[in-house]
Protein backbone atom coordinates (compact mmCIF):
# COMPACT_ATOMS: atom_id res chain seq x y z
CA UNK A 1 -24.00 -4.11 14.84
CA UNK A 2 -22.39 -0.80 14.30
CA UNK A 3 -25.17 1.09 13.28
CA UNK A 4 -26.30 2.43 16.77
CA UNK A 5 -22.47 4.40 15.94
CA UNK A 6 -21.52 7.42 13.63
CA UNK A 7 -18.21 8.68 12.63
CA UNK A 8 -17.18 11.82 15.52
CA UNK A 9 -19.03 10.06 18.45
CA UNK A 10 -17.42 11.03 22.09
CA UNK A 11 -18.63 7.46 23.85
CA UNK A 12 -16.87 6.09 27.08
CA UNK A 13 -15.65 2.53 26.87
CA UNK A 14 -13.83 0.10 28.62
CA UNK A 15 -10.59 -1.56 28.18
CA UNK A 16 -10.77 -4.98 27.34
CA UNK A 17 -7.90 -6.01 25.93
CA UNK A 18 -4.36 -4.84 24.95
CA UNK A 19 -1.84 -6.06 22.09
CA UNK A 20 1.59 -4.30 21.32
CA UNK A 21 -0.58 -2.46 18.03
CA UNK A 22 -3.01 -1.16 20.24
CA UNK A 23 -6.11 -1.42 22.95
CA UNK A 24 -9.52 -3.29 22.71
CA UNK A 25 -12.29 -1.08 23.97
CA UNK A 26 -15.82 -2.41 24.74
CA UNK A 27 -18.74 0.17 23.78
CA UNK A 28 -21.32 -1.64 24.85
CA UNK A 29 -22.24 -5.88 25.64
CA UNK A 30 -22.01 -6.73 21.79
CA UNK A 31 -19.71 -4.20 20.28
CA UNK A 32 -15.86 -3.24 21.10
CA UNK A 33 -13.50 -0.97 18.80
CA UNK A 34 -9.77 -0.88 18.26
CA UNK A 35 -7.24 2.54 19.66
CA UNK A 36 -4.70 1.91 17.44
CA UNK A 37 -1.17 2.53 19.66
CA UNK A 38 -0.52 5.76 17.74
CA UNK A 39 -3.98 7.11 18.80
CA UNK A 40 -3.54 6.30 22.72
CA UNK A 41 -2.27 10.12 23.37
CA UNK A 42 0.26 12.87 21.85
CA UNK A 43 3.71 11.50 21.38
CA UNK A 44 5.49 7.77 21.78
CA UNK A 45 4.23 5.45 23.04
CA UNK A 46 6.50 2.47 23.74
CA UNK A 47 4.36 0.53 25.74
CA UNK A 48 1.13 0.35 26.06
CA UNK A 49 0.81 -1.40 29.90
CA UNK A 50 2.27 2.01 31.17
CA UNK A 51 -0.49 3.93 29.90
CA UNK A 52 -3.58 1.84 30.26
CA UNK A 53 -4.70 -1.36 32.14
CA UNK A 54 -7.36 -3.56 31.22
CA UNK A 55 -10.75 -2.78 32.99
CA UNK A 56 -10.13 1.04 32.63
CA UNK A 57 -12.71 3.34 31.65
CA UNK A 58 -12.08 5.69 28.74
CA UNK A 59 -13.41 8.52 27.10
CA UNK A 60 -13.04 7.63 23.00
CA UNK A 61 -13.95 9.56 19.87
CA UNK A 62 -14.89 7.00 16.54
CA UNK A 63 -12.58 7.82 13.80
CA UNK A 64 -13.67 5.35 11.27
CA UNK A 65 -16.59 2.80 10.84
CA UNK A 66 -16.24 -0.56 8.36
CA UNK A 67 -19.18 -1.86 8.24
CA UNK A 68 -18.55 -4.66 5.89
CA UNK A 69 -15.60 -5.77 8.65
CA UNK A 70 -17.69 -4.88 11.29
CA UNK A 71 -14.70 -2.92 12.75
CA UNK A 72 -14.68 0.76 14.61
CA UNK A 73 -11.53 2.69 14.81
CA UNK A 74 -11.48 4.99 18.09
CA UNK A 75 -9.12 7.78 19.56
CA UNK A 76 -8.34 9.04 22.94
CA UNK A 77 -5.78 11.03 21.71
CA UNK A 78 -8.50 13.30 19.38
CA UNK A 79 -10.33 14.08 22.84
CA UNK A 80 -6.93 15.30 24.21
CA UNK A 81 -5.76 19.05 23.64
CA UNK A 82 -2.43 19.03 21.59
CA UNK A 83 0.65 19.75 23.96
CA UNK A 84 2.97 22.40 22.59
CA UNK A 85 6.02 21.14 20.36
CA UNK A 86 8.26 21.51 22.90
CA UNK A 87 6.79 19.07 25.00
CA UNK A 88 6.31 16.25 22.79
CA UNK A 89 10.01 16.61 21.17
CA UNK A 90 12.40 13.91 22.06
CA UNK A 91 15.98 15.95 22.38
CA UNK A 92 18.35 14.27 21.04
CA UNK A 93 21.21 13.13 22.99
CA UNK A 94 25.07 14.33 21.74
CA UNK A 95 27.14 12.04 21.15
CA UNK A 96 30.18 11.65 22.80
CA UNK A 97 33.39 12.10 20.20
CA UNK A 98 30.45 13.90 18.37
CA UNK A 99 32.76 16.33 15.71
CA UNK A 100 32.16 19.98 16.13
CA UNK A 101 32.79 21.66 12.54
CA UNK A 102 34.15 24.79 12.72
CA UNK A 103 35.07 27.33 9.50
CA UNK A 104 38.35 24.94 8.94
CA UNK A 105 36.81 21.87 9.02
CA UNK A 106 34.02 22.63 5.94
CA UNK A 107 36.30 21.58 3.51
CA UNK A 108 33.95 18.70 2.32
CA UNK A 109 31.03 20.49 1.84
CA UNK A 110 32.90 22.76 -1.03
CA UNK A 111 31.82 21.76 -4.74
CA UNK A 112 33.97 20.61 -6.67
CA UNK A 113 34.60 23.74 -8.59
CA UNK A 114 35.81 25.66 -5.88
CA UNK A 115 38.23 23.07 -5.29
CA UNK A 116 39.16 22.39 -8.43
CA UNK A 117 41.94 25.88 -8.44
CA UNK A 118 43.22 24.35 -5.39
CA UNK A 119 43.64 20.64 -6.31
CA UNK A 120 45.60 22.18 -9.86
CA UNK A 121 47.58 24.24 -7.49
CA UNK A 122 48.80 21.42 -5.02
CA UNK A 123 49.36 19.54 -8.31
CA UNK A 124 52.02 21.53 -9.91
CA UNK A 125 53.80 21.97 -6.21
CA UNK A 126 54.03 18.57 -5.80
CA UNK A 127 55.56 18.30 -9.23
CA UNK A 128 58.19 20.85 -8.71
CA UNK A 129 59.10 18.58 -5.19
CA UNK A 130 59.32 15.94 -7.70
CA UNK A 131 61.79 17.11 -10.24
C-alpha cells in the first residue's frame, strides 16, 4: 500500500478530512496520510477550518512511513520557507496593574546573606524602642 512512497517525497494531495489533531490528505484512490496540526504551517494554529477546507489541493512532503500501521505522516509546513522570528512571535500583552520594579523595589531578589546585616540591625533598634 505504501510502497509506491519514500520518506522526503514532494506529492500533491487532497484534503479529505479534518479533526482538531490534524488534516486527512488523499495521495492517490487507495492511500491518504495524516498533517499532523503542528505541521499545517510555521506558528499556531488554533483552528484548523481557517487554514484549510476539505476538497483543497495541497502540496505535502512525507515525513515518516509505518508500514506495519499502514500510516504516512506528511508536512506542508517542511515545503514552506521559515518566516523570520519576529513574525511568528506572539507578543505578549502587559498586564494592566502589571508592577514595574525599579532599584527600590529588588529587595526580594537579595540572598539572604546580604540581608542578614540588615535584619540584625532592625533587630537591636527595635529592641532599644522596646526597653
Amino acid at each position: 500500500m505504501t510502497a509506491k512512497y519514500n520518506q522526503g517525497d514532494v506529492l500533491t494531495g487532497k484534503v479529505t478530512g479534518i479533526q482538531p489533531y490534524g488534516v486527512f490528505v488523499a495521495l492517490d484512490e487507495d492511500t491518504q496520510g495524516l498533517v499532523h496540526i503542528s505541521e499545517i504551517k510555521h506558528g499556531f494554529v488554533k483552528d484548523i477550518n481557517e487554514v484549510l477546507s476539505v476538497g483543497d489541493e495541497v502540496k505535502v512532503k512525507v515525513l515518516q512511513i509505518n508500514e506495519d500501521k499502514g500510516k504516512i505522516s506528511l508536512s506542508i509546513r517542511a515545503l514552506e520557507e521559515e518566516p523570520p522570528v519576529e513574525a511568528t512571535k506572539n507578543p505578549r500583552v502587559r498586564r494592566q496593574g502589571s508592577i514595574k520594579l525599579d532599584e527600590v523595589d529588588r529587595e526580594g531578589f537579595n540572598t539572604l546573606k546580604d540581608k542578614l546585616q540588615e535584619w540584625i540591625k532592625k533587630s537591636e533598634r527595635d529592641d532599644l524602642i522596646k526597653k
